[in-house]
Protein backbone atom coordinates (compact mmCIF):
# COMPACT_ATOMS: atom_id res chain seq x y z
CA UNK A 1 40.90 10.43 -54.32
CA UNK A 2 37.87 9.59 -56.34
CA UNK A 3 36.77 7.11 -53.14
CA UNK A 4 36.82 10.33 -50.59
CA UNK A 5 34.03 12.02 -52.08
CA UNK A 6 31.78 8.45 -51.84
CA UNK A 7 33.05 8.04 -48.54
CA UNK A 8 32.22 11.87 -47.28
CA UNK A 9 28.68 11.34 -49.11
CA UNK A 10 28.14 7.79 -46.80
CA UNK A 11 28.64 9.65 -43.39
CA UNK A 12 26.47 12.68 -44.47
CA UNK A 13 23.60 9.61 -44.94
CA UNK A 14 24.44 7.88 -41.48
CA UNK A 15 24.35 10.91 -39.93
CA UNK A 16 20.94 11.68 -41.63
CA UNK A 17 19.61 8.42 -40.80
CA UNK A 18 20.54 8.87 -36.92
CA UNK A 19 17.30 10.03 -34.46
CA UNK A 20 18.94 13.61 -33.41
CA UNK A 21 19.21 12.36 -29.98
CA UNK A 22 22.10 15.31 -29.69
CA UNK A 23 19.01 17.77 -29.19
CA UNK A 24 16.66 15.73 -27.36
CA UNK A 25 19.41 15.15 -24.40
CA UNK A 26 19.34 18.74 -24.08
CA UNK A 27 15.68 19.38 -23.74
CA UNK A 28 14.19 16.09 -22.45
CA UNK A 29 15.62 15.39 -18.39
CA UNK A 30 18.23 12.47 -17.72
CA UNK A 31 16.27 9.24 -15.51
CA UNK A 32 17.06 6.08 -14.54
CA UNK A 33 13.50 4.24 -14.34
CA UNK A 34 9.93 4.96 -15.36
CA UNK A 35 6.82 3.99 -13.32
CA UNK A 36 3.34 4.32 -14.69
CA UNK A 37 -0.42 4.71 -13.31
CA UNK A 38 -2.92 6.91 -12.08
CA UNK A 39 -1.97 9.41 -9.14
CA UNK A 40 -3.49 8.58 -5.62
CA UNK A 41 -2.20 12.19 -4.24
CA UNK A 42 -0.25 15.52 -5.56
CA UNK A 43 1.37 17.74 -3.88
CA UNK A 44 3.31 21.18 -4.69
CA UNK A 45 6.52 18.80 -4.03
CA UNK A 46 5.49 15.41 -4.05
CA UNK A 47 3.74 13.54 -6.63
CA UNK A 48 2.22 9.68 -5.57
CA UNK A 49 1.17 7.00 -8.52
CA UNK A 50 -0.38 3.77 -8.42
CA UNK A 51 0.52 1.22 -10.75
CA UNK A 52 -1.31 -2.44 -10.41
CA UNK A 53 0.01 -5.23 -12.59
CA UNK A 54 -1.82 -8.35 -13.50
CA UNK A 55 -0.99 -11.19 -10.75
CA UNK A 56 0.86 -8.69 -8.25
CA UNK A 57 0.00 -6.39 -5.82
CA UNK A 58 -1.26 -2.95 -6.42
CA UNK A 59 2.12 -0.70 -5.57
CA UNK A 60 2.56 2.74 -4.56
CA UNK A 61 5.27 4.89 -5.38
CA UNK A 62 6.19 8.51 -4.21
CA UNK A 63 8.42 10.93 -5.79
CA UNK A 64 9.54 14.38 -4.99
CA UNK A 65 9.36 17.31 -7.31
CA UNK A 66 12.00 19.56 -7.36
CA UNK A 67 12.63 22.38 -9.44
CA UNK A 68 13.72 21.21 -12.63
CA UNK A 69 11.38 18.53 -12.26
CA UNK A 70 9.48 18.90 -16.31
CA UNK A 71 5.81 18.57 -16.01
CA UNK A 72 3.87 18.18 -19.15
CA UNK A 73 0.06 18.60 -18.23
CA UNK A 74 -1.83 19.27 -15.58
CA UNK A 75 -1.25 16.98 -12.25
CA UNK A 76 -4.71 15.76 -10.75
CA UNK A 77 -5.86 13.07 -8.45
CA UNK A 78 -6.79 9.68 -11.04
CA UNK A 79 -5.48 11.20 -13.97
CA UNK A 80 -3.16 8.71 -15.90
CA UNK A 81 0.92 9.61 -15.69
CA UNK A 82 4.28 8.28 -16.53
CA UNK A 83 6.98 9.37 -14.37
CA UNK A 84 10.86 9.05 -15.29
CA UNK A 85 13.01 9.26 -12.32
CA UNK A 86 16.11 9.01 -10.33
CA UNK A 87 17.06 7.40 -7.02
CA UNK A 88 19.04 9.59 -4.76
CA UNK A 89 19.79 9.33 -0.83
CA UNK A 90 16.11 11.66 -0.56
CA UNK A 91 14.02 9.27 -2.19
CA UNK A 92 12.63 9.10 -5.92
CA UNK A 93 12.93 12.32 -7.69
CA UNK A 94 10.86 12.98 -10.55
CA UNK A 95 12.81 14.41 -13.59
CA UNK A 96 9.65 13.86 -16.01
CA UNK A 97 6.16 14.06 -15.25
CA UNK A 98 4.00 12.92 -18.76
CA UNK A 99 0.28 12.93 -18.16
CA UNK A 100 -1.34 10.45 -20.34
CA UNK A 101 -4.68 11.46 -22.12
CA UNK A 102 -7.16 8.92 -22.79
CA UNK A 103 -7.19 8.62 -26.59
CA UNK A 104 -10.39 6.92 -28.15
CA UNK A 105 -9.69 5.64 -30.97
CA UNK A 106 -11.95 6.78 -33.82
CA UNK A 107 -14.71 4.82 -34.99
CA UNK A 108 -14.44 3.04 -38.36
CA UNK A 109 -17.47 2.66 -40.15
């Protein structure tokens, strides 16, 4: 019986060492796919982004916001987001809105 208190003391550490994913499922919104860029137009329930990628064409994306859509920060026309969604028969719904703020890195002297 000596082994069962190592062996109790080795899943205390693995669950330690896990993220705690368990409460982030609850707060942060299931999604498929993310799309990134500035947004071209809001809307109370539609949200459209931007997103150009080196050697492609610039494409447009439009996703509705519904009520349990999260938004964190304020929405506003060329302001830098990440959107997680989902595909339904509608369209794109939004489940996460993330605005992006432009982060300068400081100056090293």
């Amino acid at each position: 019986m000596g082994g069962g208190a190592q062996e109790d003391a080795s899943i205390a550490k693995s669950n330690k060492e896990k993220p705690s994913h368990g409460d982030n499922s609850k707060s942060e919104p299931k999604y498929d796919q993310t799309f990134s860029g500035p947004i071209v137009e809001v809307t109370a329930e539609k949200i459209t982004v931007s997103r150009s990628i080196l050697g492609k064409p610039a494409e447009k994306r439009t996703f509705w916001i519904k009520s349990d859509t999260r938004i964190e920060g304020k929405l506003r026309v060329r302001v830098k987001v990440t959107v997680g969604f989902v595909t339904t028969d509608d369209g794109d719904v939004a489940r996460l809105v993330v605005v992006r703020t432009s982060q300068k890195p400081a100056e090293k002297k």
